[in-house]
PDB file of N, CA and C in Angstrom:
ATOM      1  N   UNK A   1      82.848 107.240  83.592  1.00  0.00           N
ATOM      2  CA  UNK A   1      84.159 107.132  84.197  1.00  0.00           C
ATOM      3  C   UNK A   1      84.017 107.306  85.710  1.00  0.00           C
ATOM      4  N   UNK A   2      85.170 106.892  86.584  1.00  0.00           N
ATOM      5  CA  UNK A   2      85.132 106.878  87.969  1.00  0.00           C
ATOM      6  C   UNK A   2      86.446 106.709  88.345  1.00  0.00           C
ATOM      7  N   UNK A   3      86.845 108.019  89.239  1.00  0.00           N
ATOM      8  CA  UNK A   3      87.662 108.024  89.857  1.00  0.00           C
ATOM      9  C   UNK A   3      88.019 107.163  91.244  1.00  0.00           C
ATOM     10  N   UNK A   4      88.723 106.630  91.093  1.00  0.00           N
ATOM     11  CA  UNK A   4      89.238 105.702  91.784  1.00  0.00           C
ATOM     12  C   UNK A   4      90.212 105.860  92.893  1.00  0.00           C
ATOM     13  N   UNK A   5      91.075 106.866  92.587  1.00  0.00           N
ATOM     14  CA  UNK A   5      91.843 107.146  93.448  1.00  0.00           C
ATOM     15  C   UNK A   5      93.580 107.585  93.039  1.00  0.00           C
ATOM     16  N   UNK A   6      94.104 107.726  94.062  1.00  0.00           N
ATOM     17  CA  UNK A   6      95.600 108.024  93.747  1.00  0.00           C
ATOM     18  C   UNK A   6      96.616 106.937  94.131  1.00  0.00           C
ATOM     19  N   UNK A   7      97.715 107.077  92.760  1.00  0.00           N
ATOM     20  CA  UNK A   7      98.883 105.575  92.769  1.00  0.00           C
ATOM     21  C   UNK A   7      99.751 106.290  92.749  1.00  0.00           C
ATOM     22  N   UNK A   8     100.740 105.875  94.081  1.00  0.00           N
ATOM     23  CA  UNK A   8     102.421 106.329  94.069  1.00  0.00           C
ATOM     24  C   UNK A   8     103.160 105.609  93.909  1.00  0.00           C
ATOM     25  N   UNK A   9     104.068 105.669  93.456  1.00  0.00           N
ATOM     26  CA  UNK A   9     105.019 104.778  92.997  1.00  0.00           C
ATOM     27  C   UNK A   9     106.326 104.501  94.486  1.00  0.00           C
ATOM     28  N   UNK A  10     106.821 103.349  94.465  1.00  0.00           N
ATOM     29  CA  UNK A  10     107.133 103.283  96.021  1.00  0.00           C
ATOM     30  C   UNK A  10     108.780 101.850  95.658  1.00  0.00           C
ATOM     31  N   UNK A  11     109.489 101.526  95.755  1.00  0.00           N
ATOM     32  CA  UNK A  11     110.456 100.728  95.655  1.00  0.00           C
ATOM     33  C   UNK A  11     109.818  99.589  96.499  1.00  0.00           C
ATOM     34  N   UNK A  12     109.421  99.058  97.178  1.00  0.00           N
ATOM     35  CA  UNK A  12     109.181  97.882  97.727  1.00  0.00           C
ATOM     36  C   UNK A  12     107.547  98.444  98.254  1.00  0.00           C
ATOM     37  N   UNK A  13     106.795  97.176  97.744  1.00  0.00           N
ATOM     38  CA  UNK A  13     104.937  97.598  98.329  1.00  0.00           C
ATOM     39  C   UNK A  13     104.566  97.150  99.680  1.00  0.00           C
ATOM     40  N   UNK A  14     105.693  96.212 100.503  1.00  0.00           N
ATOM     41  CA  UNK A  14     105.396  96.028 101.410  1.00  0.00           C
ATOM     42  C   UNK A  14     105.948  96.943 102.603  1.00  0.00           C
ATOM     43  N   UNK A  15     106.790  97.107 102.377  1.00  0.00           N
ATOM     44  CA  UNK A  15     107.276  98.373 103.070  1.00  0.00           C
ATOM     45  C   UNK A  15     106.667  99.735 103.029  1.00  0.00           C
ATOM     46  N   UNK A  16     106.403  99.820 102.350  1.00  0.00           N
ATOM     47  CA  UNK A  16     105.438 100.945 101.916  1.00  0.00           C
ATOM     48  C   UNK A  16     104.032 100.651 102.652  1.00  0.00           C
ATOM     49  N   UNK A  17     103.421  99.496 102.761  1.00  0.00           N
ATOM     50  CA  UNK A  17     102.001  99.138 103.372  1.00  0.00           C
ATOM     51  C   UNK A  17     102.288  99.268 104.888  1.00  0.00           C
ATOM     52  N   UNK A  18     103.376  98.825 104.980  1.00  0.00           N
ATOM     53  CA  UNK A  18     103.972  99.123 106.440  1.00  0.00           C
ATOM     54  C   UNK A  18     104.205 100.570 107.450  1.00  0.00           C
ATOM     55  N   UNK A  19     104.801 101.253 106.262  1.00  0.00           N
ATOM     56  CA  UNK A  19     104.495 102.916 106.657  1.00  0.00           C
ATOM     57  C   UNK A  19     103.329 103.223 106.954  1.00  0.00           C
ATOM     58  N   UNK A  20     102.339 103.072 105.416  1.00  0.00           N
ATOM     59  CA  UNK A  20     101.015 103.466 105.461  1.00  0.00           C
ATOM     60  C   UNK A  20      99.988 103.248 106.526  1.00  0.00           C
ATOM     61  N   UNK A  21     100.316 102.028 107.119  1.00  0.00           N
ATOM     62  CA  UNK A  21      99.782 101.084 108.296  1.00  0.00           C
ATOM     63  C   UNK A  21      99.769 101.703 109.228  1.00  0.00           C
ATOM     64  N   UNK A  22     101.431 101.972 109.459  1.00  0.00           N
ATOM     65  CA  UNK A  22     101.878 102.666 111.190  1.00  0.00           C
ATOM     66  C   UNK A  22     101.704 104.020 111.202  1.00  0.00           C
ATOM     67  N   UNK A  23     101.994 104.630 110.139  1.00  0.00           N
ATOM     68  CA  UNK A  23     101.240 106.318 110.310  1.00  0.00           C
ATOM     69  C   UNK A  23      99.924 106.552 110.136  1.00  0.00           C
ATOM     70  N   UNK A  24      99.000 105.939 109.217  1.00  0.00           N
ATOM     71  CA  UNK A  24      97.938 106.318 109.388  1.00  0.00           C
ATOM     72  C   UNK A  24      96.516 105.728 108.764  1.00  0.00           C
ATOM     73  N   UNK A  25      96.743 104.190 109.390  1.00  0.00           N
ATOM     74  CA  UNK A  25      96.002 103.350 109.465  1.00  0.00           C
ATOM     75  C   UNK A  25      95.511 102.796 108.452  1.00  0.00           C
ATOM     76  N   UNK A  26      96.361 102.778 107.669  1.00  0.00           N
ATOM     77  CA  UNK A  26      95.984 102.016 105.866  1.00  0.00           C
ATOM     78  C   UNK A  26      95.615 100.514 106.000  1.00  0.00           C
ATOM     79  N   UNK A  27      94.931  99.564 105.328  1.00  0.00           N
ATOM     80  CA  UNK A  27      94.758  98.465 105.073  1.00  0.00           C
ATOM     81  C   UNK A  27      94.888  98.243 104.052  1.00  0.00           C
ATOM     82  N   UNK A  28      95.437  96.724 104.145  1.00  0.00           N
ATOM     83  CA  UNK A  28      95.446  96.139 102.511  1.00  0.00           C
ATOM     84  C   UNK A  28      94.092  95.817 102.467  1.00  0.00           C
ATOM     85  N   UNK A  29      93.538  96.148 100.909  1.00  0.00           N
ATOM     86  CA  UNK A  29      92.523  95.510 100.297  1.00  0.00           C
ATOM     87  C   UNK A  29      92.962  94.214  99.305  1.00  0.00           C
ATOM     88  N   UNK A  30      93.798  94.468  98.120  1.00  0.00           N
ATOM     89  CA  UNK A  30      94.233  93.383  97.451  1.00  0.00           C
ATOM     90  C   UNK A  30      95.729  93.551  96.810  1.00  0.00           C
ATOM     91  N   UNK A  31      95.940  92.986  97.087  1.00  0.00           N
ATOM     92  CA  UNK A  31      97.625  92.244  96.519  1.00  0.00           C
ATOM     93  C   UNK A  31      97.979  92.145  95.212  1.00  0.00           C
ATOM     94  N   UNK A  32      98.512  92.257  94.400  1.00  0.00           N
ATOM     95  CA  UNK A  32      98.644  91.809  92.828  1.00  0.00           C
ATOM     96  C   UNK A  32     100.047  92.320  93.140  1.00  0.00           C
ATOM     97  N   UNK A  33     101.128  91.456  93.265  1.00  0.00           N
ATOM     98  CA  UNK A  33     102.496  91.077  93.374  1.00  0.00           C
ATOM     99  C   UNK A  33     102.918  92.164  92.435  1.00  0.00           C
ATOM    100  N   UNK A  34     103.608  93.782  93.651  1.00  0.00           N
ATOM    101  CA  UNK A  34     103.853  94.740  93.042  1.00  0.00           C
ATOM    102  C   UNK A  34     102.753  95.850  92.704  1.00  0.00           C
ATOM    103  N   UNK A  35     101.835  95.276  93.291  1.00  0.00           N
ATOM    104  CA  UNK A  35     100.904  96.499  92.981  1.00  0.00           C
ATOM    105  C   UNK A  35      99.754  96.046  94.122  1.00  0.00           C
ATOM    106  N   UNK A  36      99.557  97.376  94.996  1.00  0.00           N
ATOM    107  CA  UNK A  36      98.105  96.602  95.971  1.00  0.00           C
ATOM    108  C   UNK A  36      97.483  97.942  95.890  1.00  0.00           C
ATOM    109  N   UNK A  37      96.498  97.635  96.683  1.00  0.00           N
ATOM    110  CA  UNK A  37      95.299  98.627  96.825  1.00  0.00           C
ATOM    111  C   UNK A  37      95.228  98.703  98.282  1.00  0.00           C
ATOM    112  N   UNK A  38      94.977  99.725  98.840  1.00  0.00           N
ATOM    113  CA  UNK A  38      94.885 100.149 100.399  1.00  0.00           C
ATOM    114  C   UNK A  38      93.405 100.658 100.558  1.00  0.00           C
ATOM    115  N   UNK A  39      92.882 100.822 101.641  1.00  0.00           N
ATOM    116  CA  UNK A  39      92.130 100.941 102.270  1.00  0.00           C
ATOM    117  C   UNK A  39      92.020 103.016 101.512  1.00  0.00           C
ATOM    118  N   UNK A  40      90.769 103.460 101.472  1.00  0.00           N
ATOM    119  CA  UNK A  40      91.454 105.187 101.495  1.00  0.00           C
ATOM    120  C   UNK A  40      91.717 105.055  99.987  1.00  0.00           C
ATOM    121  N   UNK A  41      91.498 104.280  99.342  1.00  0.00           N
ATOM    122  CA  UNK A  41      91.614 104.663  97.655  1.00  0.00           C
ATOM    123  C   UNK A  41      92.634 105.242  97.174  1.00  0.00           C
ATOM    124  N   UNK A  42      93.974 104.660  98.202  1.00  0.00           N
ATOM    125  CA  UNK A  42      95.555 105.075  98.231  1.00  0.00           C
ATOM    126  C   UNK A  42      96.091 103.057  97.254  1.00  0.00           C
ATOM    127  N   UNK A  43      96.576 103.253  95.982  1.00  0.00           N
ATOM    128  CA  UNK A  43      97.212 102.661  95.419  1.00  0.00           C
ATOM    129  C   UNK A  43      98.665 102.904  95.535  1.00  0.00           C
ATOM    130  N   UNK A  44      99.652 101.638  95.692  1.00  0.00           N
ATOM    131  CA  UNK A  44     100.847 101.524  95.516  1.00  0.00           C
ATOM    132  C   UNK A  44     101.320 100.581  94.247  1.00  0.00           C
ATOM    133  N   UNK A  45     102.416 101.271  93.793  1.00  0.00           N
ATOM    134  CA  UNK A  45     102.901 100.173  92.486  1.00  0.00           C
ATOM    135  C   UNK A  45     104.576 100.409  92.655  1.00  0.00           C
ATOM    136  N   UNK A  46     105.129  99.123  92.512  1.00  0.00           N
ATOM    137  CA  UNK A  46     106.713  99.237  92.487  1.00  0.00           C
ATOM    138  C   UNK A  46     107.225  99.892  91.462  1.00  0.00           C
ATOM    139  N   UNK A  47     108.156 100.791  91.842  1.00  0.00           N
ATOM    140  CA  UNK A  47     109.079 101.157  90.968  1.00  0.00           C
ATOM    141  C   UNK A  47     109.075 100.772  89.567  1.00  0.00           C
ATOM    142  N   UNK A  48     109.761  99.495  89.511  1.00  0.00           N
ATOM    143  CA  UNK A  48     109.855  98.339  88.491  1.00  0.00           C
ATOM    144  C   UNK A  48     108.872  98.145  87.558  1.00  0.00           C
ATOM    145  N   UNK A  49     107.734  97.734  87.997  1.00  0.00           N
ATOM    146  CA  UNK A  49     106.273  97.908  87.541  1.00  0.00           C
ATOM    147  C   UNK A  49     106.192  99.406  86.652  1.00  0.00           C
ATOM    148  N   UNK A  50     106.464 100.426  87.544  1.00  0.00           N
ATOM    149  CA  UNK A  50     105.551 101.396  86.969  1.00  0.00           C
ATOM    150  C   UNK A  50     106.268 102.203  85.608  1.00  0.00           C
ATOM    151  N   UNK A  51     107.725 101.780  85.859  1.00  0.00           N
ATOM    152  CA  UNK A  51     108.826 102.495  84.812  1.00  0.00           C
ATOM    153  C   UNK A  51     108.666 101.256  83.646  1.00  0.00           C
ATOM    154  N   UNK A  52     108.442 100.176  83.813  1.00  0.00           N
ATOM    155  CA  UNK A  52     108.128  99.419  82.687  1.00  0.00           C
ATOM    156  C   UNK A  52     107.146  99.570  82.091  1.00  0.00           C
ATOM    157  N   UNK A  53     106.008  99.738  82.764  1.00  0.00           N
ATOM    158  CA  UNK A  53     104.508 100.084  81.790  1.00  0.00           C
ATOM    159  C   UNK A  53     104.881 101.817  81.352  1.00  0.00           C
ATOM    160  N   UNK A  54     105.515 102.659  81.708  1.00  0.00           N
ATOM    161  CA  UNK A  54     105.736 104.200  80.982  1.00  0.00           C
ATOM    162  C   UNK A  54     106.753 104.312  80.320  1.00  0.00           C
ATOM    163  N   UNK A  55     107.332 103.536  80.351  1.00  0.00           N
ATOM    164  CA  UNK A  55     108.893 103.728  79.865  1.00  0.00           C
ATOM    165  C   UNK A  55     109.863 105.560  80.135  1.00  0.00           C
ATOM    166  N   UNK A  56     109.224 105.510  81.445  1.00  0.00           N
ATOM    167  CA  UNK A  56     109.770 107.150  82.048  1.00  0.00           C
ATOM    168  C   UNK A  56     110.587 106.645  83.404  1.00  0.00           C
ATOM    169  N   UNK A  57     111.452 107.151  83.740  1.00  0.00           N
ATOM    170  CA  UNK A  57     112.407 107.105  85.020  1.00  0.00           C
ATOM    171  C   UNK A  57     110.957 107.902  86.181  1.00  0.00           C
ATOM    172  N   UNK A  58     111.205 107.022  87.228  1.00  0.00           N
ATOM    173  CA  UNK A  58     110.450 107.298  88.494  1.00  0.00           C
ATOM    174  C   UNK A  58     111.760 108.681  89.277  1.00  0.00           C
ATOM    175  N   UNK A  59     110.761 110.028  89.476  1.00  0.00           N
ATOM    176  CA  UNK A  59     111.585 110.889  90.081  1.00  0.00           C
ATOM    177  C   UNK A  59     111.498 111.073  91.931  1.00  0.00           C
ATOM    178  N   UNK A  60     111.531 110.330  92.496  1.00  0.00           N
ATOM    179  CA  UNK A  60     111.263 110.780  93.913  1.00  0.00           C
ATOM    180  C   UNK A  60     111.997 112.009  94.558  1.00  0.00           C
ATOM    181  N   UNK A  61     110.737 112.342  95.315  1.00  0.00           N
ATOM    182  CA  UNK A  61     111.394 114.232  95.714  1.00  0.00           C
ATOM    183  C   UNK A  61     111.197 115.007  94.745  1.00  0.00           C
ATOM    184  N   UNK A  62     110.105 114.874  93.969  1.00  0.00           N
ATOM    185  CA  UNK A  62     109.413 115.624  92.837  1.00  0.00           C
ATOM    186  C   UNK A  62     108.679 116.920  92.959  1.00  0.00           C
ATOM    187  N   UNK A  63     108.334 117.317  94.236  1.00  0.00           N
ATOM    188  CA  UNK A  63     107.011 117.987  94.567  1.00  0.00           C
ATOM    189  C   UNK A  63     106.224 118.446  93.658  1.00  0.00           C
ATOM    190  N   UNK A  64     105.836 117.602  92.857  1.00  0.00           N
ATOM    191  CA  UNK A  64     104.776 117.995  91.861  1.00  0.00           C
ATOM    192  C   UNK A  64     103.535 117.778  92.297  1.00  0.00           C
ATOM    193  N   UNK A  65     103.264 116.958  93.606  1.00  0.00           N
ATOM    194  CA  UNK A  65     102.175 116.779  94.228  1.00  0.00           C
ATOM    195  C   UNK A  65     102.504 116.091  95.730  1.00  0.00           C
ATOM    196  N   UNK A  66     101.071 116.014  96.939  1.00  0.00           N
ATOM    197  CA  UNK A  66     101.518 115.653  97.758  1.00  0.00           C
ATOM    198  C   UNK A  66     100.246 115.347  98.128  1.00  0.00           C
ATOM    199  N   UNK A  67     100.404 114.152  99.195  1.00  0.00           N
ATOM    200  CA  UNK A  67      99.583 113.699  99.852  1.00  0.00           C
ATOM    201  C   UNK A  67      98.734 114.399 100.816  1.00  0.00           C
ATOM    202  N   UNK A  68      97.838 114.912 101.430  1.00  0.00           N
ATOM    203  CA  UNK A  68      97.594 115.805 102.062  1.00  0.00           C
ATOM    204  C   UNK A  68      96.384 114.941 103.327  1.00  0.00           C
ATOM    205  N   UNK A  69      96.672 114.837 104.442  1.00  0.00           N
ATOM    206  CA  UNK A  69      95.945 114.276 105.690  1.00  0.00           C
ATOM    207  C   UNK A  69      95.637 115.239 106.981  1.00  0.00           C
ATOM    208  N   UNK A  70      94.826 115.175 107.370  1.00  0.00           N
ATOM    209  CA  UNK A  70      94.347 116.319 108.377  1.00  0.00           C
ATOM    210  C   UNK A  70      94.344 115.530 110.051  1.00  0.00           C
ATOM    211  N   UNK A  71      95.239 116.138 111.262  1.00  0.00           N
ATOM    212  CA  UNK A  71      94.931 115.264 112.096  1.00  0.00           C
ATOM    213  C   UNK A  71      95.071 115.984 113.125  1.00  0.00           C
ATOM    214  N   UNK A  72      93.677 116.038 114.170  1.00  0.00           N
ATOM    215  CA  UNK A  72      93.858 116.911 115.367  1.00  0.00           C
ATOM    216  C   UNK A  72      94.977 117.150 116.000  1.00  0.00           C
ATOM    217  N   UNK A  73      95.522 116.344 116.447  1.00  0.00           N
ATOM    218  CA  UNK A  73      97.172 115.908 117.691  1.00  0.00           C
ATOM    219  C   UNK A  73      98.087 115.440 116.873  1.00  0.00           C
ATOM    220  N   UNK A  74      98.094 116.373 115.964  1.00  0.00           N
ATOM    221  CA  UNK A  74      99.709 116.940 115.083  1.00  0.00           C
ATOM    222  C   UNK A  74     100.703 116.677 115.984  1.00  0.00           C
ATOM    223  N   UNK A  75     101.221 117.135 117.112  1.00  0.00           N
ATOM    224  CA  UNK A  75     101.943 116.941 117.819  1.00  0.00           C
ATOM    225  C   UNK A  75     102.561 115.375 117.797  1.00  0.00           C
ATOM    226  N   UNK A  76     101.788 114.660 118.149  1.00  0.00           N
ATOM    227  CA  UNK A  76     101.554 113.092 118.555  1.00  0.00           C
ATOM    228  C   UNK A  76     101.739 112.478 117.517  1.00  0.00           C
ATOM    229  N   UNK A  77     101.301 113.311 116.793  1.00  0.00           N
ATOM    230  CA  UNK A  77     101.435 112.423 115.337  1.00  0.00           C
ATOM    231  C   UNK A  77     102.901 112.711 114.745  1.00  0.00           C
ATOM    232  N   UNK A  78     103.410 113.703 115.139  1.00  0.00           N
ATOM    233  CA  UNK A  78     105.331 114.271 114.535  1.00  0.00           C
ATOM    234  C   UNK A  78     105.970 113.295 115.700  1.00  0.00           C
ATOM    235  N   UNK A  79     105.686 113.010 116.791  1.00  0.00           N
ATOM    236  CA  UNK A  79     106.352 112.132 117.970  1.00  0.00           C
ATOM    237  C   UNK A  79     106.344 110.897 117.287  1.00  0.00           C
ATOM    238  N   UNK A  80     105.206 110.317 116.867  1.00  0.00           N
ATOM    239  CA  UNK A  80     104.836 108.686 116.560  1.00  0.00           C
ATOM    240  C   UNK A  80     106.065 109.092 114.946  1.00  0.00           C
ATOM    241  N   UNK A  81     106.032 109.912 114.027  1.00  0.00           N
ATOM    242  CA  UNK A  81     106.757 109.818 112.713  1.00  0.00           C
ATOM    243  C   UNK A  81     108.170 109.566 113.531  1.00  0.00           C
ATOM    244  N   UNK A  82     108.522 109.993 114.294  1.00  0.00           N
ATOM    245  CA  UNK A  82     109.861 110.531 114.895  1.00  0.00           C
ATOM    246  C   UNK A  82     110.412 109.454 115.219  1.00  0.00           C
ATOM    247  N   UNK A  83     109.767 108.786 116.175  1.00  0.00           N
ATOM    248  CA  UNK A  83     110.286 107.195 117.335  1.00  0.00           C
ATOM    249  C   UNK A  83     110.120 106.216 115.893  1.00  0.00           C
ATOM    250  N   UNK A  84     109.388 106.152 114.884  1.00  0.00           N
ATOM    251  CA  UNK A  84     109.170 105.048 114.036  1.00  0.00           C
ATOM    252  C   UNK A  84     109.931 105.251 112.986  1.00  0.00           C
ATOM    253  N   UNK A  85     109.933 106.457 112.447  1.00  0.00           N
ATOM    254  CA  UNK A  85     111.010 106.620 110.995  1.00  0.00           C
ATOM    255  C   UNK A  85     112.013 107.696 111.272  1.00  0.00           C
ATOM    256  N   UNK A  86     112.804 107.794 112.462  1.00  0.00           N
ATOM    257  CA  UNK A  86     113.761 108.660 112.694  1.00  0.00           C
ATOM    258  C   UNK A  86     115.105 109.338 111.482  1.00  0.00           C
ATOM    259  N   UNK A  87     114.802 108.088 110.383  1.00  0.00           N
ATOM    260  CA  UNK A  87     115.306 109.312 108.638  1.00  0.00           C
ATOM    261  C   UNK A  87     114.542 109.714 108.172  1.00  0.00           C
ATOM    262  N   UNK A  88     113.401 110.358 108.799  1.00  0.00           N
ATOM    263  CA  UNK A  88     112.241 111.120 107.858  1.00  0.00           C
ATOM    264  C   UNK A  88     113.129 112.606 107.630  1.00  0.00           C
ATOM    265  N   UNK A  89     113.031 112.453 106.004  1.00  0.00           N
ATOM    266  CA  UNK A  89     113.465 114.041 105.695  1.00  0.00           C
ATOM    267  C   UNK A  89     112.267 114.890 105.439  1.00  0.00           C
ATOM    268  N   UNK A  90     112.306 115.736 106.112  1.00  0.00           N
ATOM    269  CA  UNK A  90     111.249 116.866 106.375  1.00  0.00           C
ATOM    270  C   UNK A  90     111.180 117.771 105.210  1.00  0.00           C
ATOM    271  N   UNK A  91     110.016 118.720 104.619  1.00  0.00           N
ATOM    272  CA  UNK A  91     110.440 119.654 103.727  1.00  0.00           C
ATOM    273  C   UNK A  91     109.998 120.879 104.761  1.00  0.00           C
ATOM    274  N   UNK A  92     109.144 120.696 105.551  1.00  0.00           N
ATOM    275  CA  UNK A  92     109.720 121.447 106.896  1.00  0.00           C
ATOM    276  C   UNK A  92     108.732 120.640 108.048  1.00  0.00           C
ATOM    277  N   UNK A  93     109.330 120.870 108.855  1.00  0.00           N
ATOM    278  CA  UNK A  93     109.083 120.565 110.458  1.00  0.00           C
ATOM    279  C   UNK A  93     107.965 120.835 110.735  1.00  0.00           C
ATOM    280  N   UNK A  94     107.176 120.890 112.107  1.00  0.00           N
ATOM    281  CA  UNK A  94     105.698 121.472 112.697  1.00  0.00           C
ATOM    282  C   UNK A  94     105.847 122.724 112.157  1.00  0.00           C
ATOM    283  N   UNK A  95     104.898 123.685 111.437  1.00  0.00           N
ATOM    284  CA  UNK A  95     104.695 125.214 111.375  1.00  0.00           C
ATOM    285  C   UNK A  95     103.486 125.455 111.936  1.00  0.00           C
ATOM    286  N   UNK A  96     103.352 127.103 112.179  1.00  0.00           N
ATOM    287  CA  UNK A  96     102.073 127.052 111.973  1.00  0.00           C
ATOM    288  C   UNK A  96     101.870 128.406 111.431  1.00  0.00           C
ATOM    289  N   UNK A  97     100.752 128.132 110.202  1.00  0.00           N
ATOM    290  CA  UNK A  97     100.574 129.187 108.978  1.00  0.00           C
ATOM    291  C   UNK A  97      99.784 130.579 110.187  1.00  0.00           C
ATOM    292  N   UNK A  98      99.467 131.301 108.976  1.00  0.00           N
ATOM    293  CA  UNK A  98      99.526 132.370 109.444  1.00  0.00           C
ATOM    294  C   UNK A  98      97.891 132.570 109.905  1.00  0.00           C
ATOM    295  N   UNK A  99      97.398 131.495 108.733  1.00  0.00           N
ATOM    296  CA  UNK A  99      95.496 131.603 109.291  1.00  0.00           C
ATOM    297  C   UNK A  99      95.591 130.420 110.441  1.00  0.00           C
ATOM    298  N   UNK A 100      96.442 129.722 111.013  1.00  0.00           N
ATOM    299  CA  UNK A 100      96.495 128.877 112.280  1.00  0.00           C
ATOM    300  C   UNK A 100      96.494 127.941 112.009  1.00  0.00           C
ATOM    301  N   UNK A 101      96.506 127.361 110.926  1.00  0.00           N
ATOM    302  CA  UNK A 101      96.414 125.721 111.248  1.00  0.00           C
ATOM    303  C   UNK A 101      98.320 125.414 111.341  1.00  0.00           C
ATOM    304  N   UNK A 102      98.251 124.356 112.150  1.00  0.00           N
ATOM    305  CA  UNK A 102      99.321 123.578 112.140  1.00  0.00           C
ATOM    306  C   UNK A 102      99.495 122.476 110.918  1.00  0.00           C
ATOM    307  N   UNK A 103     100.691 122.526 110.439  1.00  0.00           N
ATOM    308  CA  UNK A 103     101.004 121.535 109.396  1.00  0.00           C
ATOM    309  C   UNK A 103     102.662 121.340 109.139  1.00  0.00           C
ATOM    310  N   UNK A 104     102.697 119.944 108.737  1.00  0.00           N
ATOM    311  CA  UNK A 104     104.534 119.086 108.707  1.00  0.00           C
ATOM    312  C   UNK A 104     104.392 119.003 107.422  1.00  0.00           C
ATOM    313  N   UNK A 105     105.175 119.164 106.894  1.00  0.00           N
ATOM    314  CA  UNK A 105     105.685 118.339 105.245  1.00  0.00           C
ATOM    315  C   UNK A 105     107.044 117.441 105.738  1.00  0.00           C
ATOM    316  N   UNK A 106     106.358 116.935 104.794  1.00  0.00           N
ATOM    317  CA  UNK A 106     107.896 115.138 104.779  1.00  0.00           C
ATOM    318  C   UNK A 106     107.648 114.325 103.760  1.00  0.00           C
ATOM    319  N   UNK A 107     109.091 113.674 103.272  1.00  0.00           N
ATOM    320  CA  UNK A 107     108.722 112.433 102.135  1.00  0.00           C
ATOM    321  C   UNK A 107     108.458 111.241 102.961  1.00  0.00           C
ATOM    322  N   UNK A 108     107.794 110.128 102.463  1.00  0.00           N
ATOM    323  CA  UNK A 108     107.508 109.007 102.747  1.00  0.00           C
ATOM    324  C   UNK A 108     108.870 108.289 102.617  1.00  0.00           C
ATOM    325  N   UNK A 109     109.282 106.946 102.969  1.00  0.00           N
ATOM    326  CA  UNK A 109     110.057 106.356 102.433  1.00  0.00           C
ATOM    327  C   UNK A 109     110.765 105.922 101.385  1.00  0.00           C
ATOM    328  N   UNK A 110     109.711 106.642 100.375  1.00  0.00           N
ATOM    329  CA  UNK A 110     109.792 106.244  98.840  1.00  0.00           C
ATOM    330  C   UNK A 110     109.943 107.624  97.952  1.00  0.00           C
ATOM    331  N   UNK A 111     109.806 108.687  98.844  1.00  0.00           N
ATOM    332  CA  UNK A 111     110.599 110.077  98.527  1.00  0.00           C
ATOM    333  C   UNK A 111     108.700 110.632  97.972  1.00  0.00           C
ATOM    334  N   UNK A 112     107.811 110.394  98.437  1.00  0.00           N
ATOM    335  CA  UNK A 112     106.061 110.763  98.147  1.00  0.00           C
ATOM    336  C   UNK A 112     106.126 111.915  98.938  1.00  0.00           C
ATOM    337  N   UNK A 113     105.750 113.364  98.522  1.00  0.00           N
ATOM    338  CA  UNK A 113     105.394 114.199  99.489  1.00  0.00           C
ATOM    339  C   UNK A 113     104.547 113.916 100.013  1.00  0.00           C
ATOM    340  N   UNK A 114     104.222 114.171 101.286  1.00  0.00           N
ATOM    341  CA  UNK A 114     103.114 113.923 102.482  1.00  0.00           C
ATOM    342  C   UNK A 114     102.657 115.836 103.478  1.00  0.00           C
ATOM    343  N   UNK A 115     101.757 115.772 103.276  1.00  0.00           N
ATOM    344  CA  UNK A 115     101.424 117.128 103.996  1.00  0.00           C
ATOM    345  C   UNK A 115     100.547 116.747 105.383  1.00  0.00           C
ATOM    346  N   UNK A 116     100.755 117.046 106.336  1.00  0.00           N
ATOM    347  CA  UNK A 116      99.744 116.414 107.729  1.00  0.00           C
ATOM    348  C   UNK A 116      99.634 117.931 108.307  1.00  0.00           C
ATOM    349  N   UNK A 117      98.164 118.287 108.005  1.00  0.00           N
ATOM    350  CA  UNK A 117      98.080 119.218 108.866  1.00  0.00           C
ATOM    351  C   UNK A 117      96.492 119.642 109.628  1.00  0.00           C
ATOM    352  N   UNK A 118      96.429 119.927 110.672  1.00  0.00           N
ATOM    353  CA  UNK A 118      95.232 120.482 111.920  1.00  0.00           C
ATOM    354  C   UNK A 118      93.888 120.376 110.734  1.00  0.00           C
ATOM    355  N   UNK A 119      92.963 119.907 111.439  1.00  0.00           N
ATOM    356  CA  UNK A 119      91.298 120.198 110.615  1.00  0.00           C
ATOM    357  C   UNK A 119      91.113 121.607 110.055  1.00  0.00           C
ATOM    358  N   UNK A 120      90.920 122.368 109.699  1.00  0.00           N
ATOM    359  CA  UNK A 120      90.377 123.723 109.180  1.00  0.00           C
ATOM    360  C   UNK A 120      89.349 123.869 109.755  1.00  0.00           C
TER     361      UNK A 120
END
């Protein structure tokens, strides 16, 4: 067996490749109408798609899991989320923990937790 990677479920895949793109440099690898593969072993699948093959309702704003990315100039990087997706709902803002690193929580467009925080 081989792990492959992680699939979020997202309402539109191009929009979604579009986020992924402008925050943090995703590429498409391949296309399959409703379902692609990104660069980073980050899979997207529509909504539609994914509640038809489970027959389960898609819950966005779940926090049952979250994306987790590490990036020196946190700062720059909450400015660039800010000017580009100004309805980003936050689950909180810049912090910074108590052992120092800086870190944002926010949903993606598609309600995906996302965690961005300082190298360790």
């Amino acid at each position: 067996m081989k792990y492959k990677g992680v699939l979020i479920v997202v309402k539109d895949c191009s929009r979604a490749l579009d986020f992924y793109r402008n925050m943090f440099g995703f590429q498409l690898v391949k296309d399959n109408d409703g379902n692609m593969e990104l660069t980073n072993n980050l899979y997207l699948q529509e909504v539609s798609y994914w509640e038809s093959f489970t027959g389960k309702k898609s819950i966005p704003n779940s926090n049952q899991s979250e994306l987790y990315f590490e990036e020196p100039d946190i700062e720059e990087f909450v400015k660039r989320l800010d000017a580009l997706y100004p309805e980003t709902e936050y689950v909180n803002r810049l912090i910074t923990h108590s052992w120092g690193q800086k870190a944002v929580r926010f949903y993606d467009p598609d309600g995906n937790l996302i965690e961005v925080g300082t190298p360790m």
